[in-house]
PDB file of N, CA and C in Angstrom:
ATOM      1  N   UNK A   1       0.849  -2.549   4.070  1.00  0.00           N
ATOM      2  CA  UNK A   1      -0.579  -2.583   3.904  1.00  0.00           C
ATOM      3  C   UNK A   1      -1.270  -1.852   5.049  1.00  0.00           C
ATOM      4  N   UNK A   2      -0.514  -1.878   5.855  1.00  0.00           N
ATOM      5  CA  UNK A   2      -1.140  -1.627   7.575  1.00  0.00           C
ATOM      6  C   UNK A   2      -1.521   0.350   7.269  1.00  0.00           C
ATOM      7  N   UNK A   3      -0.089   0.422   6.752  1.00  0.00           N
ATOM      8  CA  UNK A   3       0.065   2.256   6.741  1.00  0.00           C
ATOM      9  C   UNK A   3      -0.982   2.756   5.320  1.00  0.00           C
ATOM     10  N   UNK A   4      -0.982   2.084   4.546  1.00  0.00           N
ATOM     11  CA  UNK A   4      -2.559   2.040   3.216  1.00  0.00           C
ATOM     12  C   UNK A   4      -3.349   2.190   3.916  1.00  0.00           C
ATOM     13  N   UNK A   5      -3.660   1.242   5.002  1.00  0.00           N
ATOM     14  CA  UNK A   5      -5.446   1.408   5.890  1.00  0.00           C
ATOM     15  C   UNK A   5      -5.123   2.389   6.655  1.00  0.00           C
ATOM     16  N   UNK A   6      -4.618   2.965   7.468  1.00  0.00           N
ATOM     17  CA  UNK A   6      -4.220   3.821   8.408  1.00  0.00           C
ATOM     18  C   UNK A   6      -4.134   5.161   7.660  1.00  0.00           C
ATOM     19  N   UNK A   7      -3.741   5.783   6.245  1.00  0.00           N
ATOM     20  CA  UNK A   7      -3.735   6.662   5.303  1.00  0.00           C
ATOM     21  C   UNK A   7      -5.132   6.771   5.358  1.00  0.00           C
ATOM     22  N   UNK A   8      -5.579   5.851   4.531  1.00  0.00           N
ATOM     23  CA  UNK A   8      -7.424   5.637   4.366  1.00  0.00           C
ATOM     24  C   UNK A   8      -8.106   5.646   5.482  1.00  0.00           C
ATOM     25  N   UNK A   9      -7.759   4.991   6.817  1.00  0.00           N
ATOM     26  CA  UNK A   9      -9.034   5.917   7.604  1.00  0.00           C
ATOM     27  C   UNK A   9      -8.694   6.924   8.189  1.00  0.00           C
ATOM     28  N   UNK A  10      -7.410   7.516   8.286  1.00  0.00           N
ATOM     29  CA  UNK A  10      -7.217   8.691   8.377  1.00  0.00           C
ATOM     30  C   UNK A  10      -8.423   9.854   7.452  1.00  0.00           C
ATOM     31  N   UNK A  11      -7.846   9.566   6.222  1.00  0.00           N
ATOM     32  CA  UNK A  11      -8.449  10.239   4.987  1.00  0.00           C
ATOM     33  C   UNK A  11     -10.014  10.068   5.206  1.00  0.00           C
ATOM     34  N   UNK A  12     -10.745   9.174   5.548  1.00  0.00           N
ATOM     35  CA  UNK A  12     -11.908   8.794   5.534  1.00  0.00           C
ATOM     36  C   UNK A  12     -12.331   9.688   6.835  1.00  0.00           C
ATOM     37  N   UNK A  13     -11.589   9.653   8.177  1.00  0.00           N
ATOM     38  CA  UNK A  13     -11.972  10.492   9.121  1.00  0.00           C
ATOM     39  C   UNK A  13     -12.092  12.001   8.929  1.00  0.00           C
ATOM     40  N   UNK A  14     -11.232  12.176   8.227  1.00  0.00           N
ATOM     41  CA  UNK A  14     -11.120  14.106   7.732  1.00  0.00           C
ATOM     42  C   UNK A  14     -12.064  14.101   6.882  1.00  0.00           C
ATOM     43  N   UNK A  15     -12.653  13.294   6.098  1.00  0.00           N
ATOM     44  CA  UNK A  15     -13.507  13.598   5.028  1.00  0.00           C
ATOM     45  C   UNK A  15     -14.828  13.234   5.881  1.00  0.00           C
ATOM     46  N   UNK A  16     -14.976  12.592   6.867  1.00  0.00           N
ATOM     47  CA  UNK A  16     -16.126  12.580   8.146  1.00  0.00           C
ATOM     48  C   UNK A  16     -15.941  14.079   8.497  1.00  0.00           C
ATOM     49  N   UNK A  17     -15.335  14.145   8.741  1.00  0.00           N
ATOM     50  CA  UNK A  17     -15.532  15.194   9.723  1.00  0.00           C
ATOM     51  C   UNK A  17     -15.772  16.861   8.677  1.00  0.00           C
ATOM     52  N   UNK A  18     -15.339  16.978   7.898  1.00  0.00           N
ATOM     53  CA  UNK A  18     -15.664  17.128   6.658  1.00  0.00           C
ATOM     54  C   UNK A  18     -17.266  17.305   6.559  1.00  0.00           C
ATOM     55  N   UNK A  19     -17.561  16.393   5.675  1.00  0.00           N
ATOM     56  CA  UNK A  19     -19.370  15.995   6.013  1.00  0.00           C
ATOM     57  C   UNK A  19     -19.877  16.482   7.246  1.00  0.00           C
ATOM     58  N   UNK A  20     -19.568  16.273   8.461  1.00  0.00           N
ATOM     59  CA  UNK A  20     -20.420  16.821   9.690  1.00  0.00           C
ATOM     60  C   UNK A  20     -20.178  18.197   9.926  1.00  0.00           C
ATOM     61  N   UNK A  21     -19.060  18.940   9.875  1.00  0.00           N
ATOM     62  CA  UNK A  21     -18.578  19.822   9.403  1.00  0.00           C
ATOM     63  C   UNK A  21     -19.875  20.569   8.681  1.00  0.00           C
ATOM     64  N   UNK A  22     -19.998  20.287   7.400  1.00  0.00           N
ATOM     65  CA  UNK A  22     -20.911  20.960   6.413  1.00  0.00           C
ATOM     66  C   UNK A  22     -22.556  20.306   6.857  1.00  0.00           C
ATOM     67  N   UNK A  23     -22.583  19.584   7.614  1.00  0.00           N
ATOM     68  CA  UNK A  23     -23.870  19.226   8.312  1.00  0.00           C
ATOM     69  C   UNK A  23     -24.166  20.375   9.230  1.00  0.00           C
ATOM     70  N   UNK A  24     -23.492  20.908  10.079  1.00  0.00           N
ATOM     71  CA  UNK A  24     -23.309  21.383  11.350  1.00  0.00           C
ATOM     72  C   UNK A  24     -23.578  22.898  10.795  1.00  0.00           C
ATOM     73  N   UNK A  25     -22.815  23.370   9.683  1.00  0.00           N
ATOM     74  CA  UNK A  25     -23.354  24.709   9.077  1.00  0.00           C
ATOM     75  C   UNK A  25     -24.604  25.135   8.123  1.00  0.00           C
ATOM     76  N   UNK A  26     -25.205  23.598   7.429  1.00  0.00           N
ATOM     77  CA  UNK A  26     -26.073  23.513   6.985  1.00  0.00           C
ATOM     78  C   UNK A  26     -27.530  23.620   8.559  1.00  0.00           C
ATOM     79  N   UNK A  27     -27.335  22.830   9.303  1.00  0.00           N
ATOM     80  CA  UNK A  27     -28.076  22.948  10.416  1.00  0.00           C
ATOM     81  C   UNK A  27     -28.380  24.365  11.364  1.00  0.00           C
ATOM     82  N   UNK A  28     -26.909  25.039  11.200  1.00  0.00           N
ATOM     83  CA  UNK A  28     -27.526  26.371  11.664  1.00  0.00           C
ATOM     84  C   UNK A  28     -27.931  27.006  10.579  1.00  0.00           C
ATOM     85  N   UNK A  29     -27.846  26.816   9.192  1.00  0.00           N
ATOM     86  CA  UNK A  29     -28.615  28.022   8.345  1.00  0.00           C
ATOM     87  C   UNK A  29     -29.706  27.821   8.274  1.00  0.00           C
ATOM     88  N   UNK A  30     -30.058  26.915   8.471  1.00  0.00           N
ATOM     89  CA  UNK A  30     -32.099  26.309   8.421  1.00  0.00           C
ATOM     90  C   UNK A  30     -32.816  26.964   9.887  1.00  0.00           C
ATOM     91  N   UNK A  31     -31.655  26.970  10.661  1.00  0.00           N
ATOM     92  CA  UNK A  31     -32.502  27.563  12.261  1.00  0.00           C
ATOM     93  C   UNK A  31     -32.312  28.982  11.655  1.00  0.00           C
ATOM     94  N   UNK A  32     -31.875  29.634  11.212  1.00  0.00           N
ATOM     95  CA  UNK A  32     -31.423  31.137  10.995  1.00  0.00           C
ATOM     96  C   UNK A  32     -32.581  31.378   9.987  1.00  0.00           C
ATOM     97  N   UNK A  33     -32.723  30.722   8.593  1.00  0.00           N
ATOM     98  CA  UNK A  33     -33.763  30.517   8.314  1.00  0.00           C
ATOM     99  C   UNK A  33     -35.487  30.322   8.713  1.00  0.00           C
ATOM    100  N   UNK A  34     -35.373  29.783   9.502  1.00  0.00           N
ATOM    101  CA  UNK A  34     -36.593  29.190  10.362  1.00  0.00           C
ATOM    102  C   UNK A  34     -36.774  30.173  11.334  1.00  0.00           C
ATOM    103  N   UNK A  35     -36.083  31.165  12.017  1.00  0.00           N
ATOM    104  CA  UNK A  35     -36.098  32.164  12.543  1.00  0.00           C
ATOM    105  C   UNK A  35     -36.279  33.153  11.982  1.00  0.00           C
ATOM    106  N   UNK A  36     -36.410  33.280  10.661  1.00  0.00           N
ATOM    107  CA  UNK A  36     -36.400  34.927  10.136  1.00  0.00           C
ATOM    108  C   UNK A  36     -37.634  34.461   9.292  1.00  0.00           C
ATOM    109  N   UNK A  37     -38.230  33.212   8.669  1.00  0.00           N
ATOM    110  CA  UNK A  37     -39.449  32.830   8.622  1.00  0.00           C
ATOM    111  C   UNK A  37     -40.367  32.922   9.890  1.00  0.00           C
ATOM    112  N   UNK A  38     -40.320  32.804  10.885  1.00  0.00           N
ATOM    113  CA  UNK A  38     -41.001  33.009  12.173  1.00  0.00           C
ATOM    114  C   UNK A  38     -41.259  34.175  12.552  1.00  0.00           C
ATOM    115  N   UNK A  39     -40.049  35.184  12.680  1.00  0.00           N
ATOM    116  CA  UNK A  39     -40.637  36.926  12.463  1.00  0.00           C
ATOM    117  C   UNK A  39     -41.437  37.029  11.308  1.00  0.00           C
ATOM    118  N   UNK A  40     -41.073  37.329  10.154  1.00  0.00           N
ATOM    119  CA  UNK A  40     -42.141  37.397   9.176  1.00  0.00           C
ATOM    120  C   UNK A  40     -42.985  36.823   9.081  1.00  0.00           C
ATOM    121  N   UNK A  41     -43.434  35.445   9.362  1.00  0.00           N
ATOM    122  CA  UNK A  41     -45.276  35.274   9.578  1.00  0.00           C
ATOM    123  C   UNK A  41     -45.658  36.098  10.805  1.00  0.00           C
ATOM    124  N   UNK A  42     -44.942  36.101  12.023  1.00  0.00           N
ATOM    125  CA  UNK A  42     -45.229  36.833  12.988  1.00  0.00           C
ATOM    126  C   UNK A  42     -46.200  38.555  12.760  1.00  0.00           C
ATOM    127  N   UNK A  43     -45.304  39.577  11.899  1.00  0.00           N
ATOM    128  CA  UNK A  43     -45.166  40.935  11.161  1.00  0.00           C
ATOM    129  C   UNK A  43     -46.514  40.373  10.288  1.00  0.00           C
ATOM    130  N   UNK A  44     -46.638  39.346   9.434  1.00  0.00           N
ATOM    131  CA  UNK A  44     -47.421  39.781   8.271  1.00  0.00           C
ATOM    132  C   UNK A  44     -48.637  39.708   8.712  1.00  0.00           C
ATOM    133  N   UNK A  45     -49.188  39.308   9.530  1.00  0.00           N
ATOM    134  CA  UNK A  45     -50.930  40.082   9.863  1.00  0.00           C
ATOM    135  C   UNK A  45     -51.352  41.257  10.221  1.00  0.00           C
ATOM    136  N   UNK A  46     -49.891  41.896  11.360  1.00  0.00           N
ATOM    137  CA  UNK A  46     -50.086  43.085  11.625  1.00  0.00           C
ATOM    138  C   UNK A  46     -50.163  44.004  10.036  1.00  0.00           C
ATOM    139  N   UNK A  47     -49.107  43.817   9.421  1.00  0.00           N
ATOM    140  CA  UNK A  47     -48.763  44.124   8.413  1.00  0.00           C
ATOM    141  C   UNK A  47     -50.268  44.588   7.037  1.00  0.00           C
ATOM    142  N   UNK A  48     -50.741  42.998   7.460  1.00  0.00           N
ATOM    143  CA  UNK A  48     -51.952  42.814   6.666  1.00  0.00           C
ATOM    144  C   UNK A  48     -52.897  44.199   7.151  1.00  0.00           C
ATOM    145  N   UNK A  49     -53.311  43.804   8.173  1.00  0.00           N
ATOM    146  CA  UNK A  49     -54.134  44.843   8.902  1.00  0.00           C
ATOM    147  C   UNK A  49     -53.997  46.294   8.296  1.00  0.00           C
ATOM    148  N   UNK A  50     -52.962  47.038   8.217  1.00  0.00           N
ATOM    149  CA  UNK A  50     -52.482  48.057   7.850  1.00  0.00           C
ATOM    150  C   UNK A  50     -52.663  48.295   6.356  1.00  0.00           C
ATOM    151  N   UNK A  51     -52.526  47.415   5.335  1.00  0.00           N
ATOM    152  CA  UNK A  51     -52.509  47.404   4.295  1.00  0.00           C
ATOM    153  C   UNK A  51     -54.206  47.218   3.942  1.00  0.00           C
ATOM    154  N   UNK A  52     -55.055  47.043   4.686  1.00  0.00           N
ATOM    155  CA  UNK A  52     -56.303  46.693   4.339  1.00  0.00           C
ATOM    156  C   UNK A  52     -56.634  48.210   4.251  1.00  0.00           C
ATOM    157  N   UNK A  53     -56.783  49.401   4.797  1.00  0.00           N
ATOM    158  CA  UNK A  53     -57.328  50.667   4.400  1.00  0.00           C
ATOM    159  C   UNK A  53     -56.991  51.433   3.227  1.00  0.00           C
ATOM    160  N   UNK A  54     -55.335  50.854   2.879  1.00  0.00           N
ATOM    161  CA  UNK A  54     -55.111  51.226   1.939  1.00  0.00           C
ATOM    162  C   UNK A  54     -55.751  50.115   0.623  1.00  0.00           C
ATOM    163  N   UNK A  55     -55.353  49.563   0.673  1.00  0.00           N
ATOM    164  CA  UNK A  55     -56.931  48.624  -0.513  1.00  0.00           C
ATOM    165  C   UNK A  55     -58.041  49.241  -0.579  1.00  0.00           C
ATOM    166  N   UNK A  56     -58.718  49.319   0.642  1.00  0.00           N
ATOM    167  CA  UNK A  56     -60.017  49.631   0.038  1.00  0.00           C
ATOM    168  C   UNK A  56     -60.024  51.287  -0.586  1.00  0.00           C
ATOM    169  N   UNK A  57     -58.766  52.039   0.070  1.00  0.00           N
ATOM    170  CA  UNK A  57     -59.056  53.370  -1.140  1.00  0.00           C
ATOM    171  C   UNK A  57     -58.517  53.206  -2.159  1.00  0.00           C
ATOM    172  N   UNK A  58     -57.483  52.111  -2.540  1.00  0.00           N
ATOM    173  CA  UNK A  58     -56.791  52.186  -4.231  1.00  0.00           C
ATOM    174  C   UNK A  58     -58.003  51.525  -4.922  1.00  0.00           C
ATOM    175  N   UNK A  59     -59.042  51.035  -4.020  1.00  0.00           N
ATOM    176  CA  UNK A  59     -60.276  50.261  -4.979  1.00  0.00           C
ATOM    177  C   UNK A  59     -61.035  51.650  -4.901  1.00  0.00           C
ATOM    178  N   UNK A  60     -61.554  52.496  -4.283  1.00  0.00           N
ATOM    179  CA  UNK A  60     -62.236  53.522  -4.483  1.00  0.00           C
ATOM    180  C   UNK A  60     -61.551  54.089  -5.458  1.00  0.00           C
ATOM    181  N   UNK A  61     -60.647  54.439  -5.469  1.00  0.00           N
ATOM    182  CA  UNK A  61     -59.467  55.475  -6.551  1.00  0.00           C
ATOM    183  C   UNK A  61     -59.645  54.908  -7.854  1.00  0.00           C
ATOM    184  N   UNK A  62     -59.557  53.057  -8.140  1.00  0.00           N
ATOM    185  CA  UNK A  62     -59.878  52.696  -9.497  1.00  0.00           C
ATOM    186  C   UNK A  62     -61.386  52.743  -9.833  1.00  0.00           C
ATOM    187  N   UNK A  63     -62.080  52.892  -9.119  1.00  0.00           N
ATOM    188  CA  UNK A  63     -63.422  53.030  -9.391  1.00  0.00           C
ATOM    189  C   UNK A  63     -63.417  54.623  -9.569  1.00  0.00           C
ATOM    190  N   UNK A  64     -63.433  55.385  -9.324  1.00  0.00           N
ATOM    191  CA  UNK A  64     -63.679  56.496  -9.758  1.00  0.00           C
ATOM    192  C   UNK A  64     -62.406  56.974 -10.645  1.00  0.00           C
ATOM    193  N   UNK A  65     -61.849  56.432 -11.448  1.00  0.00           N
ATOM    194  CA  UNK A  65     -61.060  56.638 -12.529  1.00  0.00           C
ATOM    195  C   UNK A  65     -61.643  55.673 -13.751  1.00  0.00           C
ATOM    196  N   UNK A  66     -62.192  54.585 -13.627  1.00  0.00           N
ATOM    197  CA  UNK A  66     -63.132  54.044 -14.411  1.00  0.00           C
ATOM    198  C   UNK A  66     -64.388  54.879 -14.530  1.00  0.00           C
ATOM    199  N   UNK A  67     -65.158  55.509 -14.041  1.00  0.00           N
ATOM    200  CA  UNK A  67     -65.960  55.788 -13.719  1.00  0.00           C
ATOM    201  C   UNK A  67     -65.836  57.512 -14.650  1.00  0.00           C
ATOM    202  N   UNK A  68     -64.430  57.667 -14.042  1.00  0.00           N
ATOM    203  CA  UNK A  68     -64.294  59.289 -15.101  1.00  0.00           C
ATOM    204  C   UNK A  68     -64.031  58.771 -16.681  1.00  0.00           C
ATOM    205  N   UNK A  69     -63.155  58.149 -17.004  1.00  0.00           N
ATOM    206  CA  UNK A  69     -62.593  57.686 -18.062  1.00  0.00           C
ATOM    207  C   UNK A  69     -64.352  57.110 -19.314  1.00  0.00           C
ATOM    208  N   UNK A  70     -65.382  56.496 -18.469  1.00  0.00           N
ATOM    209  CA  UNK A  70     -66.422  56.192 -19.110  1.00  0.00           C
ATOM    210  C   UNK A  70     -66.702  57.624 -19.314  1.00  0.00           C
ATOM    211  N   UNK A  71     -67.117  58.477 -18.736  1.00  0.00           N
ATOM    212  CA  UNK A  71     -67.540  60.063 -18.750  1.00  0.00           C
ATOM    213  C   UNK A  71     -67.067  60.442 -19.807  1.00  0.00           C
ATOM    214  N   UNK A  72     -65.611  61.336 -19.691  1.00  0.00           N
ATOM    215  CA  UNK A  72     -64.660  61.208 -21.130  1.00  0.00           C
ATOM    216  C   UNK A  72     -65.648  60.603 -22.567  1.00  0.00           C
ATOM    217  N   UNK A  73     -65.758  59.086 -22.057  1.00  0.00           N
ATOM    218  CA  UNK A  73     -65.677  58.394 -23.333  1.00  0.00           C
ATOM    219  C   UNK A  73     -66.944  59.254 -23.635  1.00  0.00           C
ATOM    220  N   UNK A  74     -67.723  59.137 -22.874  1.00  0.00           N
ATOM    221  CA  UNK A  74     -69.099  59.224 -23.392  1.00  0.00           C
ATOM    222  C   UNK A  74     -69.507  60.933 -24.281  1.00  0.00           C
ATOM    223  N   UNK A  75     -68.784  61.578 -23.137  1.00  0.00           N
ATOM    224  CA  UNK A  75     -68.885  63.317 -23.889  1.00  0.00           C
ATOM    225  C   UNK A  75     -68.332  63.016 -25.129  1.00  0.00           C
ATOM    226  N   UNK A  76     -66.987  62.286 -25.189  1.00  0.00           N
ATOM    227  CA  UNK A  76     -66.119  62.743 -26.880  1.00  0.00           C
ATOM    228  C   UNK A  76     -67.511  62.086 -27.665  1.00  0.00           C
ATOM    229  N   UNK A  77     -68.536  60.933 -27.683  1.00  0.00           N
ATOM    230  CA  UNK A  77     -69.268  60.390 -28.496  1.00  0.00           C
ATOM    231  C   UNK A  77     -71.088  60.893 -28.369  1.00  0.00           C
ATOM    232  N   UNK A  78     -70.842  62.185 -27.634  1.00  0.00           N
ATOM    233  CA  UNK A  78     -71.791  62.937 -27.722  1.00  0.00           C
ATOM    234  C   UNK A  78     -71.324  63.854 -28.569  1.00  0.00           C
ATOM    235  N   UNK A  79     -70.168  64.533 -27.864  1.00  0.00           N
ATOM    236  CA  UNK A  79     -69.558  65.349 -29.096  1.00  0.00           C
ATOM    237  C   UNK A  79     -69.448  65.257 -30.671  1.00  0.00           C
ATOM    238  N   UNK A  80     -69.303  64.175 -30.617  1.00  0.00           N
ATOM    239  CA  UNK A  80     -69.145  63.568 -32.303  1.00  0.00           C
ATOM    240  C   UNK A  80     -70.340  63.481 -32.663  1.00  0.00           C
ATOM    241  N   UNK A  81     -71.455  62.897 -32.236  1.00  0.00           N
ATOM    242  CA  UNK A  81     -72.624  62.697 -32.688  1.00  0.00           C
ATOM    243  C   UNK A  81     -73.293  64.038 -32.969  1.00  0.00           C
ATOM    244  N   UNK A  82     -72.847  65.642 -32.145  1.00  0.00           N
ATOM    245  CA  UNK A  82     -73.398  66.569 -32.356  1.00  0.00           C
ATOM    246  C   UNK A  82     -72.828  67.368 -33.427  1.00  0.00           C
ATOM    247  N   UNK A  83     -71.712  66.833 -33.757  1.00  0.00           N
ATOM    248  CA  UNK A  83     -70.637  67.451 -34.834  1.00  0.00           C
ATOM    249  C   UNK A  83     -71.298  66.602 -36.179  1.00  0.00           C
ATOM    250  N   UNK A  84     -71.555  65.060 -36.074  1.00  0.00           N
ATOM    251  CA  UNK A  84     -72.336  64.834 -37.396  1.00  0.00           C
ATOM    252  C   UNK A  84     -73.931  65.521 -37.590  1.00  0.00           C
ATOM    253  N   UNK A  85     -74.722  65.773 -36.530  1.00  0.00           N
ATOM    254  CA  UNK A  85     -75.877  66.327 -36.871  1.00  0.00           C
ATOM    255  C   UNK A  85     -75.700  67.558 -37.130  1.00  0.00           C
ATOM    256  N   UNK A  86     -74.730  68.249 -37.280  1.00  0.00           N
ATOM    257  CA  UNK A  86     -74.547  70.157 -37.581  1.00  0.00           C
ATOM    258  C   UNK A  86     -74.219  69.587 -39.319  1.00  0.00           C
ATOM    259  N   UNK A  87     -73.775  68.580 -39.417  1.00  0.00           N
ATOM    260  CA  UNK A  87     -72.817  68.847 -40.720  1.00  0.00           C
ATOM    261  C   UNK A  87     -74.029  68.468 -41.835  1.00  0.00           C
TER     262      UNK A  87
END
């Protein structure tokens, strides 16, 4: 019976150690994690900053592509309207 318990906390110790084991690698991937989250909030304002000039010209750029595209619309429905008054 003695060498049963002695098997078992053997077994129970390797399977501890085991568990802390996979504690111990789980614990550094969250700091490795938590570190490469910390650069990147760090980067993303600068980041932001930089990206703000370009916004405000892809908003100029869609505004004056809306802005042509109404034009367009409007000549083809002048056009048409001058093509029904000839006919």
């Amino acid at each position: 019976m003695e060498s049963a318990e002695s098997s078992a906390g053997a077994l129970l110790s390797r399977l501890e150690q085991q568990v802390l084991d996979q504690y111990r690698l789980t614990a550094r991937n969250l700091d490795e994690i938590a570190t490469v989250v910390q650069r990147v909030s760090a980067v993303q304002p600068q980041l932001l900053a930089e990206l703000r000039p370009l916004e405000h010209k892809l908003g100029l750029i869609l505004t004056l592509f809306k802005a042509s595209v109404w034009a367009l619309l409007r000549q083809r429905d002048q056009q048409m309207l001058s093509l029904d008054e000839d006919s």
